[in-house]
Protein backbone atom coordinates (compact mmCIF):
# COMPACT_ATOMS: atom_id res chain seq x y z
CA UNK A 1 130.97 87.81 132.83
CA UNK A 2 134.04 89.40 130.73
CA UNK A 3 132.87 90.47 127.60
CA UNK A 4 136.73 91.58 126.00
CA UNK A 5 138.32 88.98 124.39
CA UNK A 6 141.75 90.30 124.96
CA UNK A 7 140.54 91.01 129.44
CA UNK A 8 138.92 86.93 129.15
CA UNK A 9 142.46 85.73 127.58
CA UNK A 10 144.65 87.45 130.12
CA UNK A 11 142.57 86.11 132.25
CA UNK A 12 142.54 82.71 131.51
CA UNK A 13 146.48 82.71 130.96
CA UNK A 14 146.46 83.74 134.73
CA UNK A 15 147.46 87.26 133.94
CA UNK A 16 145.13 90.03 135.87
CA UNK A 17 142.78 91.39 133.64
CA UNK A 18 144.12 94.97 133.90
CA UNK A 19 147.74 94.07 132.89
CA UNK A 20 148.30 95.47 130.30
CA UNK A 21 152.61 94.49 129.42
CA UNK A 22 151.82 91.84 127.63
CA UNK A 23 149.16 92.91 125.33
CA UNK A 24 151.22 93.55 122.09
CA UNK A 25 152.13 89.79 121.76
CA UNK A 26 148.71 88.80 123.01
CA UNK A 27 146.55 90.87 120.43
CA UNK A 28 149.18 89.46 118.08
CA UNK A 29 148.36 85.58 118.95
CA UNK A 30 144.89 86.70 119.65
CA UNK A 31 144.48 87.40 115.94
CA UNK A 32 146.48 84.79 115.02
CA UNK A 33 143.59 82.49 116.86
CA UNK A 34 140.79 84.53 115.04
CA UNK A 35 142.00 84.09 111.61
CA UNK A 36 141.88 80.49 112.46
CA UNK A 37 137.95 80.65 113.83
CA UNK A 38 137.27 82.95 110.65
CA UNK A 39 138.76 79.44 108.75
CA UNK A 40 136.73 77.15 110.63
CA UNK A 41 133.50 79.82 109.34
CA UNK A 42 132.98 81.60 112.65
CA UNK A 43 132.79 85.97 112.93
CA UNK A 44 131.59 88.15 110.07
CA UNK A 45 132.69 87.96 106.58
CA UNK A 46 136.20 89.13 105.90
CA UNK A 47 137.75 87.97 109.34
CA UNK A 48 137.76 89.46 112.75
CA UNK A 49 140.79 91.14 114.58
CA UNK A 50 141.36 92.86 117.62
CA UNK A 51 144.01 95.51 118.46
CA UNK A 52 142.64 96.20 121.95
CA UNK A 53 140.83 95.52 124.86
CA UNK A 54 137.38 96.90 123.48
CA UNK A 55 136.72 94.32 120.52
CA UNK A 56 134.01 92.00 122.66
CA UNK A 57 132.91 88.41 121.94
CA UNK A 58 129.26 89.79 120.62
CA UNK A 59 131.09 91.77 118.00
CA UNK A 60 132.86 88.22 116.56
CA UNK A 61 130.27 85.82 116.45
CA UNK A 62 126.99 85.61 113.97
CA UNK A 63 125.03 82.18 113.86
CA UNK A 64 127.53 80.09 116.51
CA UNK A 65 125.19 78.30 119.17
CA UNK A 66 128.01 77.20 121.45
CA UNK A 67 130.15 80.63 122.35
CA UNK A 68 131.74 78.88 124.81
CA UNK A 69 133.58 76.42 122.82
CA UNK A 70 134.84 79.05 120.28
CA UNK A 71 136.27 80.94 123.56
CA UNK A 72 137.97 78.06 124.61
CA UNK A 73 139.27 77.55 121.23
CA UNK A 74 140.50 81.17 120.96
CA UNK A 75 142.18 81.04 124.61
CA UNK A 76 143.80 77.43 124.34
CA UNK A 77 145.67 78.59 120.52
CA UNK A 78 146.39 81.71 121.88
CA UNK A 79 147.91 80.29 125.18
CA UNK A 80 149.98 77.82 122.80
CA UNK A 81 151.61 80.43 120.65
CA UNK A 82 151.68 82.82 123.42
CA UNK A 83 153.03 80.56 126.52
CA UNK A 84 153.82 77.18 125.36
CA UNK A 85 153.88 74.42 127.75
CA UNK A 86 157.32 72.97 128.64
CA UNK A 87 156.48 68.94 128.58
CA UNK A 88 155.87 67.69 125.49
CA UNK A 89 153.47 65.92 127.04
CA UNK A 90 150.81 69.05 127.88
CA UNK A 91 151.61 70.09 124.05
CA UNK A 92 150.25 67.15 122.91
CA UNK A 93 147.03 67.49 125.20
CA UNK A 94 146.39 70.77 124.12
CA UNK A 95 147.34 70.31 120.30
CA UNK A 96 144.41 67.01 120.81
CA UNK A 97 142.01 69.50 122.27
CA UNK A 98 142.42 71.65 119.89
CA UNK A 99 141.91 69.53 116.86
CA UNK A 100 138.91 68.23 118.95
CA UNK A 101 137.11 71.58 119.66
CA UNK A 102 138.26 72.73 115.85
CA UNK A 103 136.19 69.45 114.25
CA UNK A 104 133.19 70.09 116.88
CA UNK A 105 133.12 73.58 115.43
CA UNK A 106 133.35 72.86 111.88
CA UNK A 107 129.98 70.37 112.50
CA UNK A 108 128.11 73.62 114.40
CA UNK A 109 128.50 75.55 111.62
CA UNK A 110 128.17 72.63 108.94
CA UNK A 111 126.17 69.86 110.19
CA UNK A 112 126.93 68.36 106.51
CA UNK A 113 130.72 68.22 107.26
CA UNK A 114 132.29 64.85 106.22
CA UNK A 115 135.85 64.88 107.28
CA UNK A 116 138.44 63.46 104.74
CA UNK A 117 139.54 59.97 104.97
């Protein structure tokens, strides 16, 4: 299993892991995604970044139970401001699952989380 966040994003945008043109814009929408999870009270204190392909998944999280949906999180809001989709359609499934998997996260790290009316 991948433990870079920037080699698991590349990946999952269907870029080969060891392609490294893109990787300015990606570690820039990459952090843009982490500041986000640091907002929703995932990673250390302070925030998280990345600026290359060493930062690892262990290094962000602390108390999270479910890794995986904080990856998925990080990939699908990187992959939207990174590679939008061109049917407005697909951005309105991913914008949903985002919102979804942003909620589900806010109740893992705050079971007491009452959403606003």
């Amino acid at each position: 299993m991948e433990t870079s966040i920037l080699k698991t994003v590349r990946t999952s945008l269907g870029i080969l892991p060891d392609f490294t043109e893109f990787d300015a814009e990606l570690v820039v929408a990459i952090n843009t995604a982490l500041m986000a999870v640091s907002q929703l009270g995932i990673g250390p204190d302070g925030g998280f970044y990345i600026s290359d392909d060493t930062a690892t998944w262990t290094d962000l999280f602390n108390s999270v139970s479910n890794i995986e949906a904080v990856k998925s999180y990080v990939i699908l809001k990187t992959r939207l401001e990174f590679d939008p989709p061109g049917t407005s359609f697909l951005l309105e499934s991913y914008s949903r699952q985002l919102d979804e998997l942003g909620f589900r996260l806010m109740i893992e790290v705050d079971p007491d989380f009452v959403p606003a009316e």
